[in-house]
Protein backbone atom coordinates (compact mmCIF):
# COMPACT_ATOMS: atom_id res chain seq x y z
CA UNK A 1 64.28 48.71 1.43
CA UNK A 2 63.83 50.49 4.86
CA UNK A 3 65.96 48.70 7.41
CA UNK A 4 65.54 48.44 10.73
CA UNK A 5 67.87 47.40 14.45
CA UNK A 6 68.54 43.80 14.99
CA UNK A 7 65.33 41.79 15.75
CA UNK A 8 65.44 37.66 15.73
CA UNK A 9 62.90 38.05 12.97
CA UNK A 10 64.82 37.80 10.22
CA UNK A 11 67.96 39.89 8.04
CA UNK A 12 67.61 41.75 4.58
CA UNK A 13 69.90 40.94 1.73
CA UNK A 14 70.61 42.92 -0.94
CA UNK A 15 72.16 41.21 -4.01
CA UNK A 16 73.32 44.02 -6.38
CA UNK A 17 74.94 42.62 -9.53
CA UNK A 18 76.83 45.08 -12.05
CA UNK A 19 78.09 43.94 -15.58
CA UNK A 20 81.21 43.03 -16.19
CA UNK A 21 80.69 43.07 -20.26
CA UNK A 22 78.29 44.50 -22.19
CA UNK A 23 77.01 41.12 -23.13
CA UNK A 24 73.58 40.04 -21.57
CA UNK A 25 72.48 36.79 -23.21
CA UNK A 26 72.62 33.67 -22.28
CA UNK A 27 73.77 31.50 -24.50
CA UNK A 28 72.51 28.29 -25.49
CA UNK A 29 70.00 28.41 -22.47
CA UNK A 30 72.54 28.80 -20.49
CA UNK A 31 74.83 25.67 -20.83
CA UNK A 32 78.01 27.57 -22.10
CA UNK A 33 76.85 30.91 -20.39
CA UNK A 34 80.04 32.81 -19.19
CA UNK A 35 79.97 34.81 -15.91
CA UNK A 36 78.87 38.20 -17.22
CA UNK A 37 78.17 39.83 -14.05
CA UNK A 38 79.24 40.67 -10.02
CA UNK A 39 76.93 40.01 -7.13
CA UNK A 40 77.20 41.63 -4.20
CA UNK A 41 75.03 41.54 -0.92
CA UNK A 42 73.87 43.73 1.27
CA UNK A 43 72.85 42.89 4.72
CA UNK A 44 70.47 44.32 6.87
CA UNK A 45 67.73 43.60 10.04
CA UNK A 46 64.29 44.24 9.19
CA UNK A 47 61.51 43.63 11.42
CA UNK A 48 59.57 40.60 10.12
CA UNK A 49 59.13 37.26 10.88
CA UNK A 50 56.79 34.48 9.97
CA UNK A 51 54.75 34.39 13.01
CA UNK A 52 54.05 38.18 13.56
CA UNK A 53 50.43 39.05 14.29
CA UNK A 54 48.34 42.33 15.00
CA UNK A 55 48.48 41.84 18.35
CA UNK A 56 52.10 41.36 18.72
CA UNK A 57 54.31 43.67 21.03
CA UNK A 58 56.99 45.96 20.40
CA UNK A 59 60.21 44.04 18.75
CA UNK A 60 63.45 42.79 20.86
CA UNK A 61 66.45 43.72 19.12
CA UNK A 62 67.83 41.07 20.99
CA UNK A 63 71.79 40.74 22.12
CA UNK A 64 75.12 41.60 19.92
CA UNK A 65 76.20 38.10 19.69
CA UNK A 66 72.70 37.04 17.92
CA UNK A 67 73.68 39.76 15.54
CA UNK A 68 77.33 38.54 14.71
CA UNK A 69 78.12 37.28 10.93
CA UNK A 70 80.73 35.30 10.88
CA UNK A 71 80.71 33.34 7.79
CA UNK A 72 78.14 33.78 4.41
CA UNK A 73 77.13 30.88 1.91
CA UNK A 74 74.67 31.71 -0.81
CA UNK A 75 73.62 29.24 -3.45
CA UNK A 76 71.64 30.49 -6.89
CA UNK A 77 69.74 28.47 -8.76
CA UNK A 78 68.84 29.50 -12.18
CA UNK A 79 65.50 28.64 -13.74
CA UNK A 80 67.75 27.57 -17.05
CA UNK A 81 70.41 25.08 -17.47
CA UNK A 82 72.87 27.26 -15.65
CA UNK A 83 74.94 25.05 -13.11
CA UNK A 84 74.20 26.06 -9.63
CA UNK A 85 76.58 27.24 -7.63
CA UNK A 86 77.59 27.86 -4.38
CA UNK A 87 79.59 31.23 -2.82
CA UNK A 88 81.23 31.79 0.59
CA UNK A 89 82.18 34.55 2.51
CA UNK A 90 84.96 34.08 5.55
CA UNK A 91 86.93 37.41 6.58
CA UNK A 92 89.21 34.70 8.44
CA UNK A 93 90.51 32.68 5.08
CA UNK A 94 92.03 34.45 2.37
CA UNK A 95 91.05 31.91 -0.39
CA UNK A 96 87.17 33.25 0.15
CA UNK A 97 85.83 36.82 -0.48
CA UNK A 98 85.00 38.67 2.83
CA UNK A 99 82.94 41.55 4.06
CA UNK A 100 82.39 44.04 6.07
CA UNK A 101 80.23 44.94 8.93
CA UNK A 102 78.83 48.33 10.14
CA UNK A 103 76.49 48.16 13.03
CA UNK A 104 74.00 46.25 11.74
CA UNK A 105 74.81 46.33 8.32
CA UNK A 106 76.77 44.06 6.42
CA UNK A 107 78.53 44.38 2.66
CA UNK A 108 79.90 41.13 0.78
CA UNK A 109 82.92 41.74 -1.77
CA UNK A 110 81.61 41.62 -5.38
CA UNK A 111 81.67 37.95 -6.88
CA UNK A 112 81.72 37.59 -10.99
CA UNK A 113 78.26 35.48 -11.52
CA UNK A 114 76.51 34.37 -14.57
CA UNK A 115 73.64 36.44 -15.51
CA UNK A 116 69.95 35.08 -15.52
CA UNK A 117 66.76 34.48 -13.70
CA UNK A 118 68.33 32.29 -9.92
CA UNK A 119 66.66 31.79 -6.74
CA UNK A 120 68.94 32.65 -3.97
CA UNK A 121 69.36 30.87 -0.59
CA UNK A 122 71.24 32.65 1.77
CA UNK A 123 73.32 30.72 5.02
CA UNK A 124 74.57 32.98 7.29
CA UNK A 125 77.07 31.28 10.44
CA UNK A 126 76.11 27.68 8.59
CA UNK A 127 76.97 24.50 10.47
CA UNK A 128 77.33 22.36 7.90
CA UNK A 129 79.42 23.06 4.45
CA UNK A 130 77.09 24.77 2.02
CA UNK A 131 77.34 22.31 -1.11
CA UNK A 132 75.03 22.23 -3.90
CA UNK A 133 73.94 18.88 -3.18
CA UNK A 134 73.03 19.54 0.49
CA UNK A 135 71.59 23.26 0.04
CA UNK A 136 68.01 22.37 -0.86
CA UNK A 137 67.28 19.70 2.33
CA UNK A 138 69.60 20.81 4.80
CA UNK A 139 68.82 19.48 8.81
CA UNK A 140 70.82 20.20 11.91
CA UNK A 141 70.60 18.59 14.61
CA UNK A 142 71.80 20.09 18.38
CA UNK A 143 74.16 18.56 20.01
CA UNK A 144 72.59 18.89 23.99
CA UNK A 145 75.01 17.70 26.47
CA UNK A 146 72.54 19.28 28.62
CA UNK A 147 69.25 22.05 28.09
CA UNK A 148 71.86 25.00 27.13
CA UNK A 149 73.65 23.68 24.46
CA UNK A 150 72.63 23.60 20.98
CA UNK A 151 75.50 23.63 19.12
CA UNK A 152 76.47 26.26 16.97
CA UNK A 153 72.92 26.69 15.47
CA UNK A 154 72.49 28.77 18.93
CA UNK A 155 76.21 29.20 20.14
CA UNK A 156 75.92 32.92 22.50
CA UNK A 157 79.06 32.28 23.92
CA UNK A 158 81.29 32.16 20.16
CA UNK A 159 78.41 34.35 18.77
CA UNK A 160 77.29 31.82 16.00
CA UNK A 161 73.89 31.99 15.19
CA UNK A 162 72.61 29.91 12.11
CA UNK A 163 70.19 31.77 9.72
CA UNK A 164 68.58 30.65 6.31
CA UNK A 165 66.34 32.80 3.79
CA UNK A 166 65.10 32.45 0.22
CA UNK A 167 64.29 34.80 -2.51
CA UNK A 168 64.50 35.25 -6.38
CA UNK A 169 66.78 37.72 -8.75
CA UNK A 170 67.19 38.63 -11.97
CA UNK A 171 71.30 38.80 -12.86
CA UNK A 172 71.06 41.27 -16.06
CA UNK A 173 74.16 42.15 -17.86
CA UNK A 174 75.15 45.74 -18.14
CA UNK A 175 72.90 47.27 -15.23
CA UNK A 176 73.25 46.87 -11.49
CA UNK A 177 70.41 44.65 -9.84
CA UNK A 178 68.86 44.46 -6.82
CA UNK A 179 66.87 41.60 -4.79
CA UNK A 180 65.94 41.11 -1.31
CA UNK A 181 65.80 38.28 1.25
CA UNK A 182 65.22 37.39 4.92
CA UNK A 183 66.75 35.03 6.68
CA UNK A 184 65.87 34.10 9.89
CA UNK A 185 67.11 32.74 13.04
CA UNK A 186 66.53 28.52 12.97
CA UNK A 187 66.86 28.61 16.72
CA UNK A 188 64.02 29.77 19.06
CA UNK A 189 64.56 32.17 22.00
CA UNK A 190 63.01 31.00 26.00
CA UNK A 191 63.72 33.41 28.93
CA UNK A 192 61.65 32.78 32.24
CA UNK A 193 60.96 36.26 33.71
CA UNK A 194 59.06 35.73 37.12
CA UNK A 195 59.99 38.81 39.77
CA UNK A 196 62.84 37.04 42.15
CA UNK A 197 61.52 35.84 45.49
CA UNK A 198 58.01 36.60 44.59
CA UNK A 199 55.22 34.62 46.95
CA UNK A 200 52.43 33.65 45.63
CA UNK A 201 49.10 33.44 47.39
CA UNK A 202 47.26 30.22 45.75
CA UNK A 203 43.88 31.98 44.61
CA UNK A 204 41.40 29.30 45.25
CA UNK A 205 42.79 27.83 47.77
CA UNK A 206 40.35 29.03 50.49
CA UNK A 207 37.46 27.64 48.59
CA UNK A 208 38.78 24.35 48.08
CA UNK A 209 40.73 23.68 51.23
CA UNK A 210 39.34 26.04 54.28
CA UNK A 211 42.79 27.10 54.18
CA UNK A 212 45.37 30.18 52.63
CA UNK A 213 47.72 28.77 51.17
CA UNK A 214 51.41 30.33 50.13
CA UNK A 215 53.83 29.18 47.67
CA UNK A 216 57.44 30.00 46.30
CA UNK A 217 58.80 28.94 42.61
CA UNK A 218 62.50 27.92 43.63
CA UNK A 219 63.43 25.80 40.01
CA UNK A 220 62.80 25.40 36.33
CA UNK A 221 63.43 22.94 33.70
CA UNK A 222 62.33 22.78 29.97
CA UNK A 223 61.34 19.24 28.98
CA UNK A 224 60.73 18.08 24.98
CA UNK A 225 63.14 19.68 23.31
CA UNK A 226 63.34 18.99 19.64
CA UNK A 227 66.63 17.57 18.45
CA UNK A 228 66.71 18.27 15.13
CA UNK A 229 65.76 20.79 12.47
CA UNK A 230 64.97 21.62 9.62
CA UNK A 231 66.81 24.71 7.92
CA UNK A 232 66.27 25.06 3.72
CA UNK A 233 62.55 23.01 4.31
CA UNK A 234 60.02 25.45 5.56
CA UNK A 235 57.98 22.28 7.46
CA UNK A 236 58.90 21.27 11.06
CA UNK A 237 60.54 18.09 11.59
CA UNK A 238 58.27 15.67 13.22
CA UNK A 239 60.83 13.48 15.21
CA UNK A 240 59.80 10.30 17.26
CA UNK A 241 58.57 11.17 21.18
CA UNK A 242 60.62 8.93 23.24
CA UNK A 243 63.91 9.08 21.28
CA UNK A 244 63.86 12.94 19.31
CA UNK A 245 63.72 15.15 22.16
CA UNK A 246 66.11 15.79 24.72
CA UNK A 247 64.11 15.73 28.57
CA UNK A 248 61.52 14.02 27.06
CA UNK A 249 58.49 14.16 29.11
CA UNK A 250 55.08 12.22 29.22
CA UNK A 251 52.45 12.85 31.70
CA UNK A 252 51.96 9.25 32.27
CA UNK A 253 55.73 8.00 32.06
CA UNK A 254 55.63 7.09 36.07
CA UNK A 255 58.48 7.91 38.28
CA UNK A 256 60.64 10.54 36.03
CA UNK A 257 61.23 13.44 38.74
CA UNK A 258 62.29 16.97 38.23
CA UNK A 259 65.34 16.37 40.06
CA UNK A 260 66.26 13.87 37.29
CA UNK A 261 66.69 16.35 34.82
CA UNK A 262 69.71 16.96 33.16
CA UNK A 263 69.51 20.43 33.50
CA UNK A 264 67.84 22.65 36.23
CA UNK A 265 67.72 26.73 36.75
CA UNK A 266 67.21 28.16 40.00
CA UNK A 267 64.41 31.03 40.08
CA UNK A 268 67.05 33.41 41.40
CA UNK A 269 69.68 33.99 38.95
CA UNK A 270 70.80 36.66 36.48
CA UNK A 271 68.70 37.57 34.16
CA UNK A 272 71.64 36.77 31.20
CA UNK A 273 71.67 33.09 33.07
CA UNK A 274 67.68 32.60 32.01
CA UNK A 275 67.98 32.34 28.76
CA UNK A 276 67.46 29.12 26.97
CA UNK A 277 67.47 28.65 23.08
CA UNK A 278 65.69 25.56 21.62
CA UNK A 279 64.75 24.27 17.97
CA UNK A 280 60.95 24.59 16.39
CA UNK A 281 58.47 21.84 17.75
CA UNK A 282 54.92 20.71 16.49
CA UNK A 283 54.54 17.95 17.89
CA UNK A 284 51.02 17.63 19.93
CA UNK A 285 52.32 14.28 21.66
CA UNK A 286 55.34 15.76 22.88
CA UNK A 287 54.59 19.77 23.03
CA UNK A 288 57.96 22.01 24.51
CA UNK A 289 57.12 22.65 28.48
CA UNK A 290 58.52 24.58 30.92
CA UNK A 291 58.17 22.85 34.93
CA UNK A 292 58.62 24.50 37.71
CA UNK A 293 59.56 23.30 41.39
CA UNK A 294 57.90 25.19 43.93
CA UNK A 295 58.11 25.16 47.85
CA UNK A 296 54.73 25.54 49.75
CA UNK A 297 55.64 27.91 52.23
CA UNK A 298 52.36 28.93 54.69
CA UNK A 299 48.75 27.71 55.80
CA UNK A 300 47.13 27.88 59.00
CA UNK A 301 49.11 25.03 61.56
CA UNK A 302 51.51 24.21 58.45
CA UNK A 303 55.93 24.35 58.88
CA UNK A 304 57.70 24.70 56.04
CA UNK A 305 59.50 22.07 55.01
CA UNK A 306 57.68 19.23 56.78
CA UNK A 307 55.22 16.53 54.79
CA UNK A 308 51.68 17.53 54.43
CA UNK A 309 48.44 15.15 52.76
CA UNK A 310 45.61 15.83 51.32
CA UNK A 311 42.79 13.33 51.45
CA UNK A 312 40.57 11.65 48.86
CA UNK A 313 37.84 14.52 49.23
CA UNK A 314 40.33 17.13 49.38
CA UNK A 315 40.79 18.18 52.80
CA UNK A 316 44.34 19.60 53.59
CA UNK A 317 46.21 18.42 56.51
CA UNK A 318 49.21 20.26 57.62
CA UNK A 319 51.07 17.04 58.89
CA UNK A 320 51.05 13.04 59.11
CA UNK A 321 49.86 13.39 62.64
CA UNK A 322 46.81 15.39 62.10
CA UNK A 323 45.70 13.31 59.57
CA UNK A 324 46.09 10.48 61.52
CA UNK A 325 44.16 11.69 64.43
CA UNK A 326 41.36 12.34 62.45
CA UNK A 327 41.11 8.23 61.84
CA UNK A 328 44.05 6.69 63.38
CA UNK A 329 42.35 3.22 63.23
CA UNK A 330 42.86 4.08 58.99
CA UNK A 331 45.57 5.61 59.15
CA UNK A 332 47.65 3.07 62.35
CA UNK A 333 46.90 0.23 62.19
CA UNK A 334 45.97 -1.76 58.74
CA UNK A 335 44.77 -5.26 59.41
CA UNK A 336 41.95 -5.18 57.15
CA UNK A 337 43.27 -6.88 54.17
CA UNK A 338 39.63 -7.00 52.40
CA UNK A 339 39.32 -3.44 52.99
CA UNK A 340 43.00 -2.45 52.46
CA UNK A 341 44.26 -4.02 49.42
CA UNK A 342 47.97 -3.66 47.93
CA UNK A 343 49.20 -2.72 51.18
CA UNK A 344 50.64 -5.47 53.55
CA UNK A 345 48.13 -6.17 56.86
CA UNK A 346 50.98 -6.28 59.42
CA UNK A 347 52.49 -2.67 57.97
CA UNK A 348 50.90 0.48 59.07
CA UNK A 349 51.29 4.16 56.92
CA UNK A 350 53.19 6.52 58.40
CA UNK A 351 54.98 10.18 57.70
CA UNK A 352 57.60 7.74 56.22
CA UNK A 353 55.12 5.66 54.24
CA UNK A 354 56.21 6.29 50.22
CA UNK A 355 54.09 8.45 47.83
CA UNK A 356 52.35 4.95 46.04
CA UNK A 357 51.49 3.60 49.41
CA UNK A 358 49.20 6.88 50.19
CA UNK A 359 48.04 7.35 46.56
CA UNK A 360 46.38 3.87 46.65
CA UNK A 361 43.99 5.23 48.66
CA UNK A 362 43.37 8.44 47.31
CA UNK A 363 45.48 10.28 49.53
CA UNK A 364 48.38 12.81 48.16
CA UNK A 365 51.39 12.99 50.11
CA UNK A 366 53.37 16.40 49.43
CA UNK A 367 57.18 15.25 50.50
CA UNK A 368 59.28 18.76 52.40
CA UNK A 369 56.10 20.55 51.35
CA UNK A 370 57.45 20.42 47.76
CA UNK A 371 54.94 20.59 44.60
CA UNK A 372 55.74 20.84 40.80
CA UNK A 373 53.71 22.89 37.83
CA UNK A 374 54.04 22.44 34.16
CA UNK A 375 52.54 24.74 31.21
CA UNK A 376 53.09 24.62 27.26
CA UNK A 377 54.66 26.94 25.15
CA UNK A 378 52.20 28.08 22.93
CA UNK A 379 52.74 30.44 19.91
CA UNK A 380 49.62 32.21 19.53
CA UNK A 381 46.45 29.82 20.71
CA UNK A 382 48.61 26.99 19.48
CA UNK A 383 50.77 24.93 21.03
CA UNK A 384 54.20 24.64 19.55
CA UNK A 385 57.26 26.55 18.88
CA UNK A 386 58.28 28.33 15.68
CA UNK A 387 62.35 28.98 15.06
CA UNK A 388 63.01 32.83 15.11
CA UNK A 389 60.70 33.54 17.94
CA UNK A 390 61.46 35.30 21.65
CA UNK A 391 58.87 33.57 24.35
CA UNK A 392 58.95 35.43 27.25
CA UNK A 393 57.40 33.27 30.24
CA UNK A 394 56.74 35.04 33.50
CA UNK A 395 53.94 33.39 35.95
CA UNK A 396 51.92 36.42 37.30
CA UNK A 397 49.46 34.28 39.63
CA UNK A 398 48.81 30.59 41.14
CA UNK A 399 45.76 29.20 41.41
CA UNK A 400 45.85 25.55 42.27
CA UNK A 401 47.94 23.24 44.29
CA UNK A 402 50.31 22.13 41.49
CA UNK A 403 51.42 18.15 41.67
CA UNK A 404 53.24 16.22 44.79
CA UNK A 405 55.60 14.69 42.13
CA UNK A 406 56.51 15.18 38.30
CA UNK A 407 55.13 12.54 36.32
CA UNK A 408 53.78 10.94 39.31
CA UNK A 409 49.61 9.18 38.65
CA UNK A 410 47.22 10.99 41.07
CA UNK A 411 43.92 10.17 41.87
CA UNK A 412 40.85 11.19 40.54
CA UNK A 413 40.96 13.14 37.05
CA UNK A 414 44.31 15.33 36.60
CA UNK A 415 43.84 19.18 37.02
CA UNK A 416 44.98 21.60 34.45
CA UNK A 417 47.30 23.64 36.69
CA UNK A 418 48.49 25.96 34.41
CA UNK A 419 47.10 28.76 31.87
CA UNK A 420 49.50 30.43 29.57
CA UNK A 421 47.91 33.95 28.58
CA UNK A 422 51.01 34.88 25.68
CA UNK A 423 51.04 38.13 23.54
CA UNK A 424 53.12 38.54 20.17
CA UNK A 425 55.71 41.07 19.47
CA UNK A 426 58.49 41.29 17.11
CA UNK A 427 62.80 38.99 17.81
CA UNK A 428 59.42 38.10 17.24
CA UNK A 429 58.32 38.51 21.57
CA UNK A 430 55.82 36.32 22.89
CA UNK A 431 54.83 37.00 26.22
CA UNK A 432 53.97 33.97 28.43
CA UNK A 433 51.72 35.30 31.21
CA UNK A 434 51.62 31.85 33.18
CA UNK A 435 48.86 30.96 35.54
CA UNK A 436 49.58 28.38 37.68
C-alpha cells in the first residue's frame, strides 16, 4: 500500500500476523482454538476519505497534533465461534503493548492472536474504553462548554483526536498476513478565511436603494452544532432540534441575538485562533451555519455607527430624521389609532423607538448601523456536514443588505442573503466561497 502525508481523510493499517506454531486449524470451529499467531499493525496516512469527489482540491495535511497517536484499541471479530476480543496499545502503561511512531508512520508491538477469518475495527485516541460489548455501537457525545470544545474527540490542545475504521483479515498460521484499514477522523474541521479588514462594496445595492453601500464583517459564530456522534455506525445521528445541538438556531425562534451566543470570533484574529472543529450533521431542520456580524460602514449622507431605516418599499434612509421629514405627520405624531394599530395613540416613533415598533409597519430599523448574515455549510450541493472533512469558508463578495437582527421576523418574504459556492479537496478541503 502506497502511503501518503497526514490528511484528515483517513489512516492505513497494516495488520501483519506471523505464526507462532506450525499449526493452522481451527479447531472445533473455533471454540477451543488456541492463539496460533502475532498481529501486528502498521500505521500510515493515505489520502482518502468518504466524501472525495473529482472536483475536489489538493489535500490538507492538516496540523501535527491531528496526527498524534496516543493510545490504539482494535477489536476482531471472527466469522466462527472464536470469542472476540479486544487489544490496546498505551506507550504510557506498562501492562499494555506499545508502539512506535516515525513521522507519520506508526508500528504496534506484535500481539499472539488466534488465527481465522476476523473483521477488524480499529480506535485510535478512543474516548471511551474499547470493550467488546460497546465496540460495535459506540456514540460520543462533546462536551461544549462553549463552540471550541469538543472534548477529546477534537482535543488540539492535548493532541487527541478520535479515529475509527473497519476492514477484514485472514489470520493464517505459519505465514505472515497482511490487511488494510482506514480510519478516519469522527470530528469535522471549520476555519473562516475572509482577508482581515476587507470592505465590501454591497453589489446590488445601487439598483435597489439609489445608494452605494459599504460594509465590514467584524464577528462570527457557528450555530447547530451536533452534540453527539456516531463512531462504529456509519449513519449520522439524527438528534432532536431544540435540545441536540449546542447554539441552536431557528429562523423563526424570535428574539435570540448574535450577541447571545455562547461563543463569538472576531474577524481579526490569528489564523490558528479560526479554527473550529464540530461533529457530522444531517439534519435539514437544523443544518450547521456560520453568522456573521457586520458593520455598515458608508452610503451617500450615512455616519457610521448611527441608526439607519429602510421603508416598506425599500427606500434607504441614512437616519431617523430624514425619514421623518419625508412624513413627519407618520412618523411624529400617531393619533390615528384606526390607521395605526399595535402602537399606543399618545406615543410617537422615534430614533429610540424599538425594532418591533418600526417592523409593524414595514419599516426596518438597522440599530449602530449593525446587520447580521447567515449561510449553510454544505458538503458538495448538499447541506450537511460529514466527520473527516476540512470546510474552508471565506466570503469573497456581498450582495444584499443582510438582516437588522438575528432571528428577528421582517417584513415581506425573507431574502436569501447568502450563496455558498464550495469546492472539494482532500483533510478532505472544502472550500466555502460565501456570497453574502
Amino acid at each position: 500500500m502506497k502511503l501518503r502525508s497526514l490528511f484528515l481523510a483517513g489512516l492505513a493499517v497494516m495488520a501483519m500476523a506471523s505464526c507462532s506454531n506450525e499449526d493452522d486449524a481451527i479447531v472445533n470451529g473455533g471454540e477451543n482454538a488456541a492463539k496460533d499467531a502475532a498481529l501486528q499493525f502498521s500505521i500510515g496516512f493515505p489520502q482518502t476519505t468518504r466524501a472525495t469527489t473529482a472536483s475536489g482540491d489538493k489535500s490538507d495535511e492538516g496540523l501535527s497534533c491531528e496526527q498524534k497517536v496516543n493510545t490504539i484499541s482494535f477489536v476482531l471479530k471472527y466469522n466462527d465461534n472464536t470469542p472476540t476480543a479486544v487489544y490496546d496499545f498505551d506507550n504510557n502503561t506498562e501492562a499494555a503493548p506499545g508502539f512506535t511512531q516515525e513521522g507519520l508512520i506508526i508500528k504496534t508491538e506484535k500481539v499472539e492472536v488466534n488465527s481465522g477469518i476476523a473483521k477488524i475495527f480499529v480506535f485510535i485516541n478512543p474516548v471511551t474504553k474499547i470493550t467488546t460489548e460497546n465496540y460495535a455501537n459506540l456514540q460520543e457525545t462533546a462536551t461544549y462548554s462553549n463552540m471550541d470544545d469538543l472534548g477529546d474527540i477534537a482535543n488540539p490542545k492535548d493532541s487527541k483526536f478520535l479515529m475509527f475504521g473497519e476492514g477484514s483479515c485472514t489470520i493464517k498460521g505459519g505465514q505472515d498476513n497482511e490487511a488494510d484499514v482506514t480510519v478516519s477522523r469522527i470530528a469535522a474541521k471549520l476555519a473562516e478565511q475572509t482577508a482581515k479588514d476587507k470592505e465590501f462594496t454591497i453589489e446590488n445595492s445601487t439598483d435597489k436603494f439609489g445608494s452605494t453601500i459599504k460594509v465590514k464583517l467584524s464577528e462570527y459564530s457557528y450555530v447547530n452544532l451536533n452534540k453527539t456522534t456516531n463512531v462504529t455506525n456509519s449513519t449520522t445521528i439524527f438528534t432532536p432540534a431544540n435540545t441536540g445541538y449546542f447554539q441552536y438556531f431557528k429562523e423563526e425562534q424570535a428574539y435570540q441575538t448574535f450577541d447571545g451566543l455562547t461563543t463569538i470570533k472576531e474577524m481579526n484574529v490569528e489564523e490558528a485562533n479560526k479554527v473550529t472543529y464540530c461533529l457530522e450533521n444531517n439534519n435539514a431542520a437544523a443544518p450547521t451555519m456560520i453568522l456573521y456580524k457586520a458593520q455598515i460602514t458608508e452610503f451617500p449622507n450615512y455616519t457610521e455607527g448611527n441608526n439607519f431605516y429602510i421603508d416598506a418599499d425599500g427606500i434607504l434612509y441614512p437616519s431617523f430624521d430624514v425619514m421623518n421629514a419625508k412624513d413627519g405627520k407618520f412618523f411624529g405624531q400617531l393619533t390615528n389609532k384606526e390607521i395605526y394599530t399595535g402602537i399606543d395613540n399618545q406615543t410617537a416613533l422615534s430614533d429610540n423607538s424599538s425594532y418591533e415598533d418600526f417592523n409593524k409597519y414595514g419599516i426596518q430599523k438597522y440599530t449602530k448601523g449593525i446587520c447580521y448574515y447567515r449561510a449553510e455549510i454544505k458538503t458538495g450541493a448538499e447541506t450537511k456536514i460529514v466527520h473527516n472533512n476540512y470546510y474552508k469558508l471565506s466570503v469573497s463578495k456581498i450582495t444584499e443588505l443582510g438582516d437588522p437582527g438575528t432571528n428577528i421576523p421582517t417584513p415581506g418574504n425573507p431574502l436569501t442573503y447568502l450563496k455558498l459556492n464550495i469546492t472539494v479537496a482532500p483533510w478532505t478541503v472544502w472550500n466555502n466561497d460565501i456570497i453574502l
